[in-house]
PDB file of N, CA and C in Angstrom:
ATOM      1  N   UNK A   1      92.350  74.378 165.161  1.00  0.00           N
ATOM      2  CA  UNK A   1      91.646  73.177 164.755  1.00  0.00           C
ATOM      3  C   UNK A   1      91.018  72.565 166.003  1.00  0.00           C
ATOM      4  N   UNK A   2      89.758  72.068 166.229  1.00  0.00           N
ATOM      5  CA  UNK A   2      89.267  71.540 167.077  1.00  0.00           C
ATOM      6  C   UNK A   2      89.423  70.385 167.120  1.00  0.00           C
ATOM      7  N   UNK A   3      88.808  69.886 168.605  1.00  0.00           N
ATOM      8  CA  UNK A   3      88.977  68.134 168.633  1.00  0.00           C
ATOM      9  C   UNK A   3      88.504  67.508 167.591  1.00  0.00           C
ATOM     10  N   UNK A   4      86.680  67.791 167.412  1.00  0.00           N
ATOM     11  CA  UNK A   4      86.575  67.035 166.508  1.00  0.00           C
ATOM     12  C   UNK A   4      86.844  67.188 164.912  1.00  0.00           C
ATOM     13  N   UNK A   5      87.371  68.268 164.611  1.00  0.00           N
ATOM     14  CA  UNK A   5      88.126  68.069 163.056  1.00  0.00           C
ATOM     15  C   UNK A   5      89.459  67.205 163.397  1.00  0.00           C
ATOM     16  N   UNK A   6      90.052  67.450 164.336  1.00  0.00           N
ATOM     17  CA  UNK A   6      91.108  66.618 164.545  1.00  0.00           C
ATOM     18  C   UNK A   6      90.815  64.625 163.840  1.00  0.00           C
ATOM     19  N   UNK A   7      89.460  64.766 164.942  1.00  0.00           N
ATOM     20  CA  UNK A   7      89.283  63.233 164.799  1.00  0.00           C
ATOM     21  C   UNK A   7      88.500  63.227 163.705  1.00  0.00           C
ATOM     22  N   UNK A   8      88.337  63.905 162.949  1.00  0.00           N
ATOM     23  CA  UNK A   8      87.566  63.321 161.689  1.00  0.00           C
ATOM     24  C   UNK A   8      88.917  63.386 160.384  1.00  0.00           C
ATOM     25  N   UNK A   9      89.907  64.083 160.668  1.00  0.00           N
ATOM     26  CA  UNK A   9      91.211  64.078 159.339  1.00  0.00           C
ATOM     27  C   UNK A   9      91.703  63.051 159.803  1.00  0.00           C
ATOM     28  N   UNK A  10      91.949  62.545 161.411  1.00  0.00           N
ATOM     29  CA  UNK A  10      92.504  60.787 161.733  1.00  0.00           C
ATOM     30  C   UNK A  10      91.478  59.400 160.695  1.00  0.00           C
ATOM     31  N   UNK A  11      90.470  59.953 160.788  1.00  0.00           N
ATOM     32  CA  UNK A  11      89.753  58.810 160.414  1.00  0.00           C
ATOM     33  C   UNK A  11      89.984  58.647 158.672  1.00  0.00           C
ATOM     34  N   UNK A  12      90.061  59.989 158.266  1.00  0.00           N
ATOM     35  CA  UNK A  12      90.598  60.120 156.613  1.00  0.00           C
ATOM     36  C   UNK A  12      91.702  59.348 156.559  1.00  0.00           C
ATOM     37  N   UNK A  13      92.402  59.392 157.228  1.00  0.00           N
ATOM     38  CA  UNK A  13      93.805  58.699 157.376  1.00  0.00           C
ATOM     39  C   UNK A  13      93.860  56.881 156.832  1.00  0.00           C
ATOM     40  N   UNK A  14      95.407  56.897 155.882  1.00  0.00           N
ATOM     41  CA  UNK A  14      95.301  55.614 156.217  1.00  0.00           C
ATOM     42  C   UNK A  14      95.529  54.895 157.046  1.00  0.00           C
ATOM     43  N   UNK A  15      95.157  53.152 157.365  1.00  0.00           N
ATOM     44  CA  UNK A  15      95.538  52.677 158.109  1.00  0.00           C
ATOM     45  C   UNK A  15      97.130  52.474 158.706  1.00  0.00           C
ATOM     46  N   UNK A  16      97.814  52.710 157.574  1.00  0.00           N
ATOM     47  CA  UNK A  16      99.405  53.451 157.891  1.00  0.00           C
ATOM     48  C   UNK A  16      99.641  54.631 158.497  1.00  0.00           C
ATOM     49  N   UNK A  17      98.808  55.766 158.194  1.00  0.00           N
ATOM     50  CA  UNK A  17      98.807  56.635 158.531  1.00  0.00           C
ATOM     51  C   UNK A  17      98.766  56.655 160.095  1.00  0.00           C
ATOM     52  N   UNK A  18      97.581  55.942 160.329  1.00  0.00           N
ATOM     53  CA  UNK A  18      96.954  56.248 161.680  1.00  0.00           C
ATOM     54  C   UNK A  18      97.963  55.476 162.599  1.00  0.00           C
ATOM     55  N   UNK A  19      98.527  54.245 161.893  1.00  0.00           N
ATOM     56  CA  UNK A  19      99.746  53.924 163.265  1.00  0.00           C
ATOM     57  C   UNK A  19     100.490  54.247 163.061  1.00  0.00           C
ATOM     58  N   UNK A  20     101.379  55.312 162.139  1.00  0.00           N
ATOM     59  CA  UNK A  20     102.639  56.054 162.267  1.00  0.00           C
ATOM     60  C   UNK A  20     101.754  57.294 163.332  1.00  0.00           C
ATOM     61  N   UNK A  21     101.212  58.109 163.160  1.00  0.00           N
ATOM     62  CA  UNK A  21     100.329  58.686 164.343  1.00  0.00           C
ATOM     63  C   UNK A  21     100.486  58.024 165.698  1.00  0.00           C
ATOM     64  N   UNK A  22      99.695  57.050 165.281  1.00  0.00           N
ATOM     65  CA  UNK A  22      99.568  56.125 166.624  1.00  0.00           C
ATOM     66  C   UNK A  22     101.071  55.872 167.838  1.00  0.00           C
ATOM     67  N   UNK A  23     101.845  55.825 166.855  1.00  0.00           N
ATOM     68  CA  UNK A  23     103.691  55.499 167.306  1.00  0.00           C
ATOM     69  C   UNK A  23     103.960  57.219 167.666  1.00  0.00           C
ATOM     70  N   UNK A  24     104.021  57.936 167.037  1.00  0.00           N
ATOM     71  CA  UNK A  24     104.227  59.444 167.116  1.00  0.00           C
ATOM     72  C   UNK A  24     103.819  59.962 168.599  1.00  0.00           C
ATOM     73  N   UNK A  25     102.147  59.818 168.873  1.00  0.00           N
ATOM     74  CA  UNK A  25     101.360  59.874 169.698  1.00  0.00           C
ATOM     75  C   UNK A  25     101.765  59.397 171.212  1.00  0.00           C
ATOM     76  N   UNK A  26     102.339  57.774 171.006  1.00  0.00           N
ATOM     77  CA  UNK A  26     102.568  58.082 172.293  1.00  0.00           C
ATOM     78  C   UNK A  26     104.533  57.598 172.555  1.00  0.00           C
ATOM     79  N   UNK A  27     104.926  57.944 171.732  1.00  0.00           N
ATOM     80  CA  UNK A  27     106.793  58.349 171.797  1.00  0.00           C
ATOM     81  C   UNK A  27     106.408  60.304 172.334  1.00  0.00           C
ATOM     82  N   UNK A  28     105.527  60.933 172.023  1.00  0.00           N
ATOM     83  CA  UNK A  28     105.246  62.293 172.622  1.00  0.00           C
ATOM     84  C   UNK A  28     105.043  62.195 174.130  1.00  0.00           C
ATOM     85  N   UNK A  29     103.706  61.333 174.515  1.00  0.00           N
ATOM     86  CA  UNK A  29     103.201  61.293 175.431  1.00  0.00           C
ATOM     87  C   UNK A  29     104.147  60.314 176.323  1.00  0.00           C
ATOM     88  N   UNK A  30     104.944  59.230 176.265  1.00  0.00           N
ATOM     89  CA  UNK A  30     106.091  59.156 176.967  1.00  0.00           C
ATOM     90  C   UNK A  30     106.953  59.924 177.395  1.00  0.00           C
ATOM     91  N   UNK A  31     107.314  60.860 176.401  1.00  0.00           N
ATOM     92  CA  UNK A  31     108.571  61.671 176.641  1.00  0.00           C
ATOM     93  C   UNK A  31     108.176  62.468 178.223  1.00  0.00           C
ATOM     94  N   UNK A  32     107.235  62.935 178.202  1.00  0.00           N
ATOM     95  CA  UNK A  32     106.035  63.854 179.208  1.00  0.00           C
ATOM     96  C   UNK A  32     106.379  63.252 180.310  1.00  0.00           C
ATOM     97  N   UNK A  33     105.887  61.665 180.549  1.00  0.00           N
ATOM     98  CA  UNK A  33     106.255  61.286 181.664  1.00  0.00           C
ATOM     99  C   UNK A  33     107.199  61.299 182.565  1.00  0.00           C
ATOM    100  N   UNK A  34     106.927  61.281 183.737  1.00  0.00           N
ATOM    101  CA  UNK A  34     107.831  61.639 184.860  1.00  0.00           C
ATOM    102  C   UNK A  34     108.205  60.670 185.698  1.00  0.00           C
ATOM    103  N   UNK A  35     109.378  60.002 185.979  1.00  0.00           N
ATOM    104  CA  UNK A  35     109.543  58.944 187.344  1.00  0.00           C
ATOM    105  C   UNK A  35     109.156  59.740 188.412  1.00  0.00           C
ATOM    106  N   UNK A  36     108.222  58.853 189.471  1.00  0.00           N
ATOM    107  CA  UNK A  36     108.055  59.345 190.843  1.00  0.00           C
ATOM    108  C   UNK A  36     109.106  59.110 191.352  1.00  0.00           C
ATOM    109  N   UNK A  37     109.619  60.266 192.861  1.00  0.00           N
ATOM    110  CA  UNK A  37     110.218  59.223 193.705  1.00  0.00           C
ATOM    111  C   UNK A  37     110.400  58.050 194.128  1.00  0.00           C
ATOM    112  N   UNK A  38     108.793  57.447 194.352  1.00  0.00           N
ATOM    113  CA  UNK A  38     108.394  56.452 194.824  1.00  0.00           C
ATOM    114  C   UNK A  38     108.904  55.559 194.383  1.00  0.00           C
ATOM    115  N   UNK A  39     108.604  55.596 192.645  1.00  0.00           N
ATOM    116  CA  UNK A  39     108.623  54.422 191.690  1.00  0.00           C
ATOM    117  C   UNK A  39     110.297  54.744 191.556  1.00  0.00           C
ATOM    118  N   UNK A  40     111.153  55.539 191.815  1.00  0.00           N
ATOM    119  CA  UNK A  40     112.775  55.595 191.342  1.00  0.00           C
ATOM    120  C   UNK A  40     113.120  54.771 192.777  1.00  0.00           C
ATOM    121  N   UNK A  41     112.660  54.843 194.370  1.00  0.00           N
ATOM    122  CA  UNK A  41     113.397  53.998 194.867  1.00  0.00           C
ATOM    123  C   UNK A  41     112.762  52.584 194.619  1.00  0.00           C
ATOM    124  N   UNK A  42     111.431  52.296 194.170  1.00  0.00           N
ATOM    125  CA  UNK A  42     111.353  50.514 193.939  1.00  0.00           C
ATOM    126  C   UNK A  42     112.496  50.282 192.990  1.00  0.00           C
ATOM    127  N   UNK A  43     112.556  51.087 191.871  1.00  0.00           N
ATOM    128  CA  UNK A  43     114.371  51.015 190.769  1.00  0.00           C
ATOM    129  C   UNK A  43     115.432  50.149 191.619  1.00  0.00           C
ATOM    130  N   UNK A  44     116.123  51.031 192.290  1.00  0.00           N
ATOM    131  CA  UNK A  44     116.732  51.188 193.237  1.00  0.00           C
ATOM    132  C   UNK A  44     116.815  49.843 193.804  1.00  0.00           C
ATOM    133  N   UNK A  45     115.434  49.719 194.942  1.00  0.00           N
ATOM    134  CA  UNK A  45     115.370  48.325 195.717  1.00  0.00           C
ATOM    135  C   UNK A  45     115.692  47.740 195.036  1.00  0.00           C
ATOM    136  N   UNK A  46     114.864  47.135 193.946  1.00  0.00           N
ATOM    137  CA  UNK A  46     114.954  45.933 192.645  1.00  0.00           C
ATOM    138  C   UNK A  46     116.107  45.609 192.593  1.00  0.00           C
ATOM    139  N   UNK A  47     117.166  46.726 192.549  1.00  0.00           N
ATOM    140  CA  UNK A  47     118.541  46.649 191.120  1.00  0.00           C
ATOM    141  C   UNK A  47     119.442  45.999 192.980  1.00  0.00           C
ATOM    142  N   UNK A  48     119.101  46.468 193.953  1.00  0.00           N
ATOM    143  CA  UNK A  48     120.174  46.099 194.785  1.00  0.00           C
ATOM    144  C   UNK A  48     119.703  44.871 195.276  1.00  0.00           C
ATOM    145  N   UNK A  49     117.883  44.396 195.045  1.00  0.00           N
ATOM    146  CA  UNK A  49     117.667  43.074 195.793  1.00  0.00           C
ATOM    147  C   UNK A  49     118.651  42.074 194.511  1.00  0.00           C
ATOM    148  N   UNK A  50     118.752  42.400 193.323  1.00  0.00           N
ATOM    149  CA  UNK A  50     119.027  41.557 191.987  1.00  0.00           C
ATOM    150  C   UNK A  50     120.538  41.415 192.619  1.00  0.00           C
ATOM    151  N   UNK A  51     121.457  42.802 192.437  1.00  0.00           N
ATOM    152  CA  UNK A  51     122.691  42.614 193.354  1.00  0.00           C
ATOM    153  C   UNK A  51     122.895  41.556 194.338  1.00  0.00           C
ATOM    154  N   UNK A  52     121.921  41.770 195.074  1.00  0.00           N
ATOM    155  CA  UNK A  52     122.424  40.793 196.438  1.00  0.00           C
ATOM    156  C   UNK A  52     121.875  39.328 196.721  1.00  0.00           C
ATOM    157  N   UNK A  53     121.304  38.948 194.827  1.00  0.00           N
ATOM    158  CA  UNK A  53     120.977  37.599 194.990  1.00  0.00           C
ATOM    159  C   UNK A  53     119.416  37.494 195.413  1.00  0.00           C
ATOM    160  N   UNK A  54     118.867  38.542 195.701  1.00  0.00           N
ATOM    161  CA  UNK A  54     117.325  37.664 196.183  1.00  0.00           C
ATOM    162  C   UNK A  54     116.325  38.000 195.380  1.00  0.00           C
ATOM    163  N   UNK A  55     116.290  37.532 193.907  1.00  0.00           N
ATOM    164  CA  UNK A  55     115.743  37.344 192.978  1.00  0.00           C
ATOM    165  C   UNK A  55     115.000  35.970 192.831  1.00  0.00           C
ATOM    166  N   UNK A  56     113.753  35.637 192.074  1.00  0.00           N
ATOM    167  CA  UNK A  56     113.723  34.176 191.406  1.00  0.00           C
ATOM    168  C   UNK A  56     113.073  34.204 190.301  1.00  0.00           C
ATOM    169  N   UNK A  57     113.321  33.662 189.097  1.00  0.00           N
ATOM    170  CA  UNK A  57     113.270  33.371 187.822  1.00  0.00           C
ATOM    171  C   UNK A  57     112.169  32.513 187.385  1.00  0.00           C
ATOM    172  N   UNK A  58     111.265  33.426 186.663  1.00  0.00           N
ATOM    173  CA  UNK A  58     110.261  32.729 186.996  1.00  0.00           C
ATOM    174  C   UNK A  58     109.739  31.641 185.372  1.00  0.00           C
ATOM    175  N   UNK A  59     109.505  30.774 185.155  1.00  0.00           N
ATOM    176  CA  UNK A  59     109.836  29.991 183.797  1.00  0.00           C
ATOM    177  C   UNK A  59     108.172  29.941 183.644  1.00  0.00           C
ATOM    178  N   UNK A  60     108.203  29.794 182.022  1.00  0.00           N
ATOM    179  CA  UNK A  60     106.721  30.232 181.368  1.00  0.00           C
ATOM    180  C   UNK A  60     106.410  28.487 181.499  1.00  0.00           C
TER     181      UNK A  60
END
């Protein structure tokens, strides 16, 4: 099936349709994703700056 039959049976779709898709779509395309190093030690920093108090709370 090609792209664009793809996107022309989405558009047949109902509007239910297309956001159970829509939810499907990217719970897939999450799964894929990868933590960087990078972004696992900011984790890291964060969780030990929160530990050691030097946090501030920021009010809406």
């Amino acid at each position: 099936m090609s792209a664009v039959e793809i996107q022309e049976a989405v558009r047949r779709l109902s509007r239910a349709e297309q956001e159970t898709l829509r939810d499907w779509l990217e719970n897939l395309l999450e799964d894929r994703l990868e933590l960087k190093e990078g972004f696992k030690a900011e984790i890291e920093a964060g969780k030990k700056d929160i530990a050691e108090g030097r946090y501030r709370i920021r009010r809406p």
